[in-house]
PDB file of N, CA and C in Angstrom:
ATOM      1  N   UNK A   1       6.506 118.302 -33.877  1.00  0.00           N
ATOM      2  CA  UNK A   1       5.561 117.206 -33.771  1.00  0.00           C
ATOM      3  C   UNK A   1       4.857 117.016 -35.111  1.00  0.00           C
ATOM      4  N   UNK A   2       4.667 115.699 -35.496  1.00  0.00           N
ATOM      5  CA  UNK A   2       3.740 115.445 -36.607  1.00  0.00           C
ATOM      6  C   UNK A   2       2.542 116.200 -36.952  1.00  0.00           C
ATOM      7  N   UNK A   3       2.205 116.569 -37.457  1.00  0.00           N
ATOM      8  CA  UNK A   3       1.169 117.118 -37.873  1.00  0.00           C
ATOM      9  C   UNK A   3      -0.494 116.767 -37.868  1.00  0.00           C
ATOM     10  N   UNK A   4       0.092 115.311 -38.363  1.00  0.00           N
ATOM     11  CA  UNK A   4      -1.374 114.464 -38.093  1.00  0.00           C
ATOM     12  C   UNK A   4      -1.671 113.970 -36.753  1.00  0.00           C
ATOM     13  N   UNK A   5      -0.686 113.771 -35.824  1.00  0.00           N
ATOM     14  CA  UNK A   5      -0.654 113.775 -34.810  1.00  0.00           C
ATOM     15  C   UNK A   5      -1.394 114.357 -33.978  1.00  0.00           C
ATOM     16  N   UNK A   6      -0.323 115.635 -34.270  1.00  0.00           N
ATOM     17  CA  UNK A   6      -1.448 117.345 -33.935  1.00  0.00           C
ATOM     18  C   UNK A   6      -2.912 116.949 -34.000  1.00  0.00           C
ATOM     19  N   UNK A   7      -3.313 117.190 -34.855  1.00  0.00           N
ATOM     20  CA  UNK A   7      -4.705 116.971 -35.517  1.00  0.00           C
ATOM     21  C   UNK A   7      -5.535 116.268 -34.753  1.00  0.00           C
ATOM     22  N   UNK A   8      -5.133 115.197 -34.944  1.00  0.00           N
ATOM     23  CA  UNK A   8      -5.661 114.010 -34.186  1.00  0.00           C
ATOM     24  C   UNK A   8      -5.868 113.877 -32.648  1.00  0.00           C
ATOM     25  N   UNK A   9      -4.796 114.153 -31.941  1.00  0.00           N
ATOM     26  CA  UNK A   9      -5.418 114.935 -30.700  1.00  0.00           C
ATOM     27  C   UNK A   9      -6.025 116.141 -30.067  1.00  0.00           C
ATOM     28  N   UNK A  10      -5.701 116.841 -30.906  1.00  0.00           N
ATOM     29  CA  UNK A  10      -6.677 117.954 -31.039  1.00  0.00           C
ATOM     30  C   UNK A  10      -8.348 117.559 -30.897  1.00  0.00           C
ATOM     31  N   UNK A  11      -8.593 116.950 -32.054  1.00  0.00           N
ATOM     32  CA  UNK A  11      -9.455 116.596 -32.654  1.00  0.00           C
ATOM     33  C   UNK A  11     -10.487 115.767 -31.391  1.00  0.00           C
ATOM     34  N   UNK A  12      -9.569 115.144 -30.727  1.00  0.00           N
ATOM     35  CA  UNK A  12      -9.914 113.909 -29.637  1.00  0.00           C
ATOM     36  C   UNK A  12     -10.380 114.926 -28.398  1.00  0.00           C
ATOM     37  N   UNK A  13      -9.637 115.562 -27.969  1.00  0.00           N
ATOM     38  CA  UNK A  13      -9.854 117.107 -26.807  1.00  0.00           C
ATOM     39  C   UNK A  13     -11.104 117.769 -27.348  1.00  0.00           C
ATOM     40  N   UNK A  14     -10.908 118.017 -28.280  1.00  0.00           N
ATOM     41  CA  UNK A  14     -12.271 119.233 -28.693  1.00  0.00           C
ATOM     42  C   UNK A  14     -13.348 118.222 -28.224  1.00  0.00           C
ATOM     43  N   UNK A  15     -13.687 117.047 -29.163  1.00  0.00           N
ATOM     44  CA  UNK A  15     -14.564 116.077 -28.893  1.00  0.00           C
ATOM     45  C   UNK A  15     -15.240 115.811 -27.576  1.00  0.00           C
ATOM     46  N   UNK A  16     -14.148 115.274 -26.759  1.00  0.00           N
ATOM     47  CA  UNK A  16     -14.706 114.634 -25.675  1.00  0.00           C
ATOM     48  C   UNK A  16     -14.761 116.083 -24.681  1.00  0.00           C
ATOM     49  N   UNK A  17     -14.534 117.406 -24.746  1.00  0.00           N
ATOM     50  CA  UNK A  17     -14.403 117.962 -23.854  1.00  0.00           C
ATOM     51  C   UNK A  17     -16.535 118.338 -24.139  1.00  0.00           C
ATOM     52  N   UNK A  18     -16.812 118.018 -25.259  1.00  0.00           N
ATOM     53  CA  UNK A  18     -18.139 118.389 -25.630  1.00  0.00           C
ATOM     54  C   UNK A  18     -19.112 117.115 -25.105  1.00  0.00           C
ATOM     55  N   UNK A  19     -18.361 116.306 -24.768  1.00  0.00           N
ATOM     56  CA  UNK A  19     -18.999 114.892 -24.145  1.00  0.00           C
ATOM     57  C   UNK A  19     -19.182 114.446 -25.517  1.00  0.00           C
ATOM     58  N   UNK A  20     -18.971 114.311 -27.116  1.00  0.00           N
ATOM     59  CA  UNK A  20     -19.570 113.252 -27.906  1.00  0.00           C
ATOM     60  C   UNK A  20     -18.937 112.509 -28.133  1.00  0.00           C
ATOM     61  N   UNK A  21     -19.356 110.990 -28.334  1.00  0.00           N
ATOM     62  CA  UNK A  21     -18.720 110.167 -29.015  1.00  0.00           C
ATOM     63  C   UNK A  21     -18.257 110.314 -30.167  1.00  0.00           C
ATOM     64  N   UNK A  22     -17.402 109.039 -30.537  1.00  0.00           N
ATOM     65  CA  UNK A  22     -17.052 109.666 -31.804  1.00  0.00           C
ATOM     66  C   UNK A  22     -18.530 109.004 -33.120  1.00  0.00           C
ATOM     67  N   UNK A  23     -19.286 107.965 -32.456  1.00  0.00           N
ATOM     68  CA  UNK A  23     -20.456 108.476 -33.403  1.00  0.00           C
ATOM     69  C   UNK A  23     -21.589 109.564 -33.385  1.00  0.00           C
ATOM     70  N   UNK A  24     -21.578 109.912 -32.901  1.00  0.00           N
ATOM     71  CA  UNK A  24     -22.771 111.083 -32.201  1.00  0.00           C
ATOM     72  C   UNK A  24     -21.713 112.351 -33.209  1.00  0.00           C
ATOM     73  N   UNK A  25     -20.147 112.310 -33.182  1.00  0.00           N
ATOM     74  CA  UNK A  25     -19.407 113.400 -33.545  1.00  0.00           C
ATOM     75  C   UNK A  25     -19.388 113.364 -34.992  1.00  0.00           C
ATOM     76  N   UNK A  26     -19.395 111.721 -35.398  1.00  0.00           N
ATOM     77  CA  UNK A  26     -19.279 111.683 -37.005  1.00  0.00           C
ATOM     78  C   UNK A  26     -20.378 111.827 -37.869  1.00  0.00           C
ATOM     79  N   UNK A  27     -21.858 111.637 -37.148  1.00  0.00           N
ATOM     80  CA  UNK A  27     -23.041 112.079 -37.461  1.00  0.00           C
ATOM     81  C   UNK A  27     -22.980 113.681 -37.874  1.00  0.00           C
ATOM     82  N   UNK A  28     -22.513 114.558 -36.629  1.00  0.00           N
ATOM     83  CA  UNK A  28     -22.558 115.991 -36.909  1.00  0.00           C
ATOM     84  C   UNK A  28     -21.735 116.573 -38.064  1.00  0.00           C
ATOM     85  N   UNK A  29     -20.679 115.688 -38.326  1.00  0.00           N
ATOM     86  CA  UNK A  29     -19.845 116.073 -39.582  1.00  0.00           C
ATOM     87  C   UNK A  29     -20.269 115.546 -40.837  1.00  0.00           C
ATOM     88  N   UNK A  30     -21.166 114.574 -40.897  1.00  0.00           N
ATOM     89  CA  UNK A  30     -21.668 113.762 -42.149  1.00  0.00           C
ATOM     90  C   UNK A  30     -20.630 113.007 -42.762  1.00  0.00           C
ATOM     91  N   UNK A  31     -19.505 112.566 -41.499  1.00  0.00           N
ATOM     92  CA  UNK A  31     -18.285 111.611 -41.882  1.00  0.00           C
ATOM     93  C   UNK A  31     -19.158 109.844 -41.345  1.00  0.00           C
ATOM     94  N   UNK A  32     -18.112 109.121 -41.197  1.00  0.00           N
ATOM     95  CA  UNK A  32     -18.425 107.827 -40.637  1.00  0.00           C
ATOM     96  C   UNK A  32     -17.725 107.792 -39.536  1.00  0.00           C
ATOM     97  N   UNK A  33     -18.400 106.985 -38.746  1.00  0.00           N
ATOM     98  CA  UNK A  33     -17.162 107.213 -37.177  1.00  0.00           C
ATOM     99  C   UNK A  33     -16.020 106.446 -37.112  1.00  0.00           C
ATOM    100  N   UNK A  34     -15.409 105.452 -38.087  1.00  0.00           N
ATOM    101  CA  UNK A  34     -14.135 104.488 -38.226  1.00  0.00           C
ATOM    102  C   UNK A  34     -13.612 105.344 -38.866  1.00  0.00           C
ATOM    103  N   UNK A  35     -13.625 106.926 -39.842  1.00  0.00           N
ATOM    104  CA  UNK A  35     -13.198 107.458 -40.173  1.00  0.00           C
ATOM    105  C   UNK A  35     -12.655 108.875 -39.281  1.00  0.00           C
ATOM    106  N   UNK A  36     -13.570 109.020 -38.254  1.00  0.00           N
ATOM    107  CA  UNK A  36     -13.210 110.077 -36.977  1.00  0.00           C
ATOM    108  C   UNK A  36     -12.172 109.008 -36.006  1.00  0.00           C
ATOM    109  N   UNK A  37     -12.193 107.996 -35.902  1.00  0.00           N
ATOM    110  CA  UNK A  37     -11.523 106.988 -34.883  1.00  0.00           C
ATOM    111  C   UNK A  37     -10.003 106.724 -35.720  1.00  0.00           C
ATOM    112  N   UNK A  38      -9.837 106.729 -37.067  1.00  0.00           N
ATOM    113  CA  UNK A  38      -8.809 106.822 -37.747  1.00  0.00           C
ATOM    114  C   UNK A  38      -8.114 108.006 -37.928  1.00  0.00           C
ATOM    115  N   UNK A  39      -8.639 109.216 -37.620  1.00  0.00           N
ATOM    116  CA  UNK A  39      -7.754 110.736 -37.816  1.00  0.00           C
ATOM    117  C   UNK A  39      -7.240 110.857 -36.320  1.00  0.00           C
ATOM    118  N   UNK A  40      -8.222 110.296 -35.113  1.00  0.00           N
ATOM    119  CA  UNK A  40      -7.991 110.544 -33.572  1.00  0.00           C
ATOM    120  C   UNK A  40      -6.651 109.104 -33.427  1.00  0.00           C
ATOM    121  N   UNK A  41      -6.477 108.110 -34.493  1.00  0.00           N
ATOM    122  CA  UNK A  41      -5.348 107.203 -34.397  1.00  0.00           C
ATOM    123  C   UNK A  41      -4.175 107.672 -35.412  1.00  0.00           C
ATOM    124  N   UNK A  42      -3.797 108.324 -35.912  1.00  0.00           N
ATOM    125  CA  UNK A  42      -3.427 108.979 -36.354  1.00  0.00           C
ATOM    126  C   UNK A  42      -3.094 108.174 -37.824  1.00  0.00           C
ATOM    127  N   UNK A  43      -3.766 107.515 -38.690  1.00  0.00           N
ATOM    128  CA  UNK A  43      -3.575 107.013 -39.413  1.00  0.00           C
ATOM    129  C   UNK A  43      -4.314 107.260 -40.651  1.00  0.00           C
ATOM    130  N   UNK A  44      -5.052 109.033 -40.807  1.00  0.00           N
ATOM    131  CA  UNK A  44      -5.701 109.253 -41.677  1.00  0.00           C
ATOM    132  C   UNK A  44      -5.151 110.753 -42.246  1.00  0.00           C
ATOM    133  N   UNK A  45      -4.948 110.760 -42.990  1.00  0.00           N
ATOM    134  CA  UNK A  45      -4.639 112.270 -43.786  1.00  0.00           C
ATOM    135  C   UNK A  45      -6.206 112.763 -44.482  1.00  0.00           C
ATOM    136  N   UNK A  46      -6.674 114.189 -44.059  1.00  0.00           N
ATOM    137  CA  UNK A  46      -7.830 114.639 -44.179  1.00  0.00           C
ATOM    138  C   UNK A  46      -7.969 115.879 -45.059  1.00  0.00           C
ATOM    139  N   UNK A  47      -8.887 116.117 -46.014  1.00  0.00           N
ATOM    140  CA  UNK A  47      -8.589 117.016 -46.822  1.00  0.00           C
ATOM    141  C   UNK A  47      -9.056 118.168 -45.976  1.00  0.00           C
ATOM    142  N   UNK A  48      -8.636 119.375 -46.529  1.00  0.00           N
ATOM    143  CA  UNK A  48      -9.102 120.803 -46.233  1.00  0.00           C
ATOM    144  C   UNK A  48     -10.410 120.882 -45.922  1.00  0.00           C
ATOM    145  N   UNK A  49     -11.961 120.182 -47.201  1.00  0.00           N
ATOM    146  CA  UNK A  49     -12.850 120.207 -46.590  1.00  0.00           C
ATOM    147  C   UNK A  49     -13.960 119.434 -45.725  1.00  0.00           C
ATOM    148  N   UNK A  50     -12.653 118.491 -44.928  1.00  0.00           N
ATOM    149  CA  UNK A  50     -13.051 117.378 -44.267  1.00  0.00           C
ATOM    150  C   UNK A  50     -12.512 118.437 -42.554  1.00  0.00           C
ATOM    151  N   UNK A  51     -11.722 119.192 -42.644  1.00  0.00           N
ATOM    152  CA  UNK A  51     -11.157 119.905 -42.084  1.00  0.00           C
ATOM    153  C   UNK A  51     -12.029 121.183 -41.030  1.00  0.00           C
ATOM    154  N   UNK A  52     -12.723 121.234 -42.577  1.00  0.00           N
ATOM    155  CA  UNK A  52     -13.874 122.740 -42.008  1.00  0.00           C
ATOM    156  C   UNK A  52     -14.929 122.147 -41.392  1.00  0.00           C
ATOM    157  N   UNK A  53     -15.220 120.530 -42.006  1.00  0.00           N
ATOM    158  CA  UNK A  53     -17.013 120.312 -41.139  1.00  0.00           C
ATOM    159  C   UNK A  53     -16.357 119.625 -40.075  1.00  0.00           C
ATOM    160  N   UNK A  54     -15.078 119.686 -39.567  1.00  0.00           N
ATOM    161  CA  UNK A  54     -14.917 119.020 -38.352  1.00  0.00           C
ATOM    162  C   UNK A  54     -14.803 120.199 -37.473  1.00  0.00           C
ATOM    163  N   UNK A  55     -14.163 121.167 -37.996  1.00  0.00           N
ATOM    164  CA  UNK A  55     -14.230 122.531 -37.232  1.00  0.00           C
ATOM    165  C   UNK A  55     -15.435 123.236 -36.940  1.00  0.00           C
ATOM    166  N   UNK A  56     -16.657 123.119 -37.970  1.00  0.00           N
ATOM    167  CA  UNK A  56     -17.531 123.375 -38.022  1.00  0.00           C
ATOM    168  C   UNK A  56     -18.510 122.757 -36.753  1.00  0.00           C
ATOM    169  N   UNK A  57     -18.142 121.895 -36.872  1.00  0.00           N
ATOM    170  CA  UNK A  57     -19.174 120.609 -36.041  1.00  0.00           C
ATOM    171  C   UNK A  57     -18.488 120.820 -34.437  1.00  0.00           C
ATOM    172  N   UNK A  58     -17.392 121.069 -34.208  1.00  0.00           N
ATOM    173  CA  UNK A  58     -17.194 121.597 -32.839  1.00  0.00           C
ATOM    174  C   UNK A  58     -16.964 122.964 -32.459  1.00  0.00           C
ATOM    175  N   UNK A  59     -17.556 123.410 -33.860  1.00  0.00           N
ATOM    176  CA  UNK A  59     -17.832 125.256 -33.484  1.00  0.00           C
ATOM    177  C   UNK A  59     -16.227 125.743 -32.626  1.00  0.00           C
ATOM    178  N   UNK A  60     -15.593 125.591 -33.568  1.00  0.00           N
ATOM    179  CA  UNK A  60     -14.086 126.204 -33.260  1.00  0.00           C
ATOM    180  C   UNK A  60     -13.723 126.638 -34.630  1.00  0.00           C
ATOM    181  N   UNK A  61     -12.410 127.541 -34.661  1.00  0.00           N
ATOM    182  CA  UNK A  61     -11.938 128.146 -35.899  1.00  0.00           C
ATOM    183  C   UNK A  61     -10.968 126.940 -36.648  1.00  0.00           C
ATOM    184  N   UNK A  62     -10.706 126.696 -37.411  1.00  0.00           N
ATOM    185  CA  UNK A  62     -10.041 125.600 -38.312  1.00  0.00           C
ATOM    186  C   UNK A  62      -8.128 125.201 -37.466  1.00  0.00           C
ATOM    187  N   UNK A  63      -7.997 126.733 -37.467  1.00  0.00           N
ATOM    188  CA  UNK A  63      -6.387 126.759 -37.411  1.00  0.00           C
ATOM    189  C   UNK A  63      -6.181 126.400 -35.391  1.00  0.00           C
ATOM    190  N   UNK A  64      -7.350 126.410 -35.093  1.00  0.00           N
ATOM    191  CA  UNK A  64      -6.847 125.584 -33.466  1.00  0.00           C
ATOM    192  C   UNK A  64      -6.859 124.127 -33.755  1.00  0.00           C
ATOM    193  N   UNK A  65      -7.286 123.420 -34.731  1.00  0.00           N
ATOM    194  CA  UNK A  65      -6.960 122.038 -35.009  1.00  0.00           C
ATOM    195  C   UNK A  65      -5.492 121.811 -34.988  1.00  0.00           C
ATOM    196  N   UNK A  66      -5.012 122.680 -35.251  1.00  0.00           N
ATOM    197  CA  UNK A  66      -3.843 122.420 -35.848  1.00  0.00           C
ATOM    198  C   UNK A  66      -2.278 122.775 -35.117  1.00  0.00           C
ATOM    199  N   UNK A  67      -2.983 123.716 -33.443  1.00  0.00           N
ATOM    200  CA  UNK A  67      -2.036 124.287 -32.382  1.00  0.00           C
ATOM    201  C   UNK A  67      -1.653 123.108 -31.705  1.00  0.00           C
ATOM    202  N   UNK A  68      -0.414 123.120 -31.551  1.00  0.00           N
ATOM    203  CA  UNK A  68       0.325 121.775 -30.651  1.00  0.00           C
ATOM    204  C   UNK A  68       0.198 122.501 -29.357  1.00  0.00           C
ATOM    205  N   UNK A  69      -0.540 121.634 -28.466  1.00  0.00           N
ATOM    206  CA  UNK A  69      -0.529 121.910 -27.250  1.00  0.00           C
ATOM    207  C   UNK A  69      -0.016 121.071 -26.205  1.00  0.00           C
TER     208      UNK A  69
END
């Protein structure tokens, strides 16, 4: 499976399982939320430390972003 893919739903699960939107979510990362709505559409490639404050911000370890489930 794609990778960004991965990511991106990942990303979408962690989120909503915490109940936030994705502005309430892009606030906690100090991203913009058309930029959280573009990695959850899979149309954004994200650097490493765009990576950690998203991991950070849903208090998970980096490398479960990245488990195809």
């Amino acid at each position: 499976m794609d990778i960004i893919k991965v990511f991106g739903m990942n990303l979408r699960k962690y989120r909503t399982e915490r109940n936030l939107s994705q502005e309430k979510f892009a606030e906690l990362c100090g991203l913009h939320r058309t930029y959280i709505s573009d990695i959850e559409c899979f149309t954004r490639n994200v650097s490493l430390e765009t990576v950690q404050k998203i991991a950070d911000a849903l208090e998970i370890e980096p490398h479960k972003l990245f488990i195809s489930l």
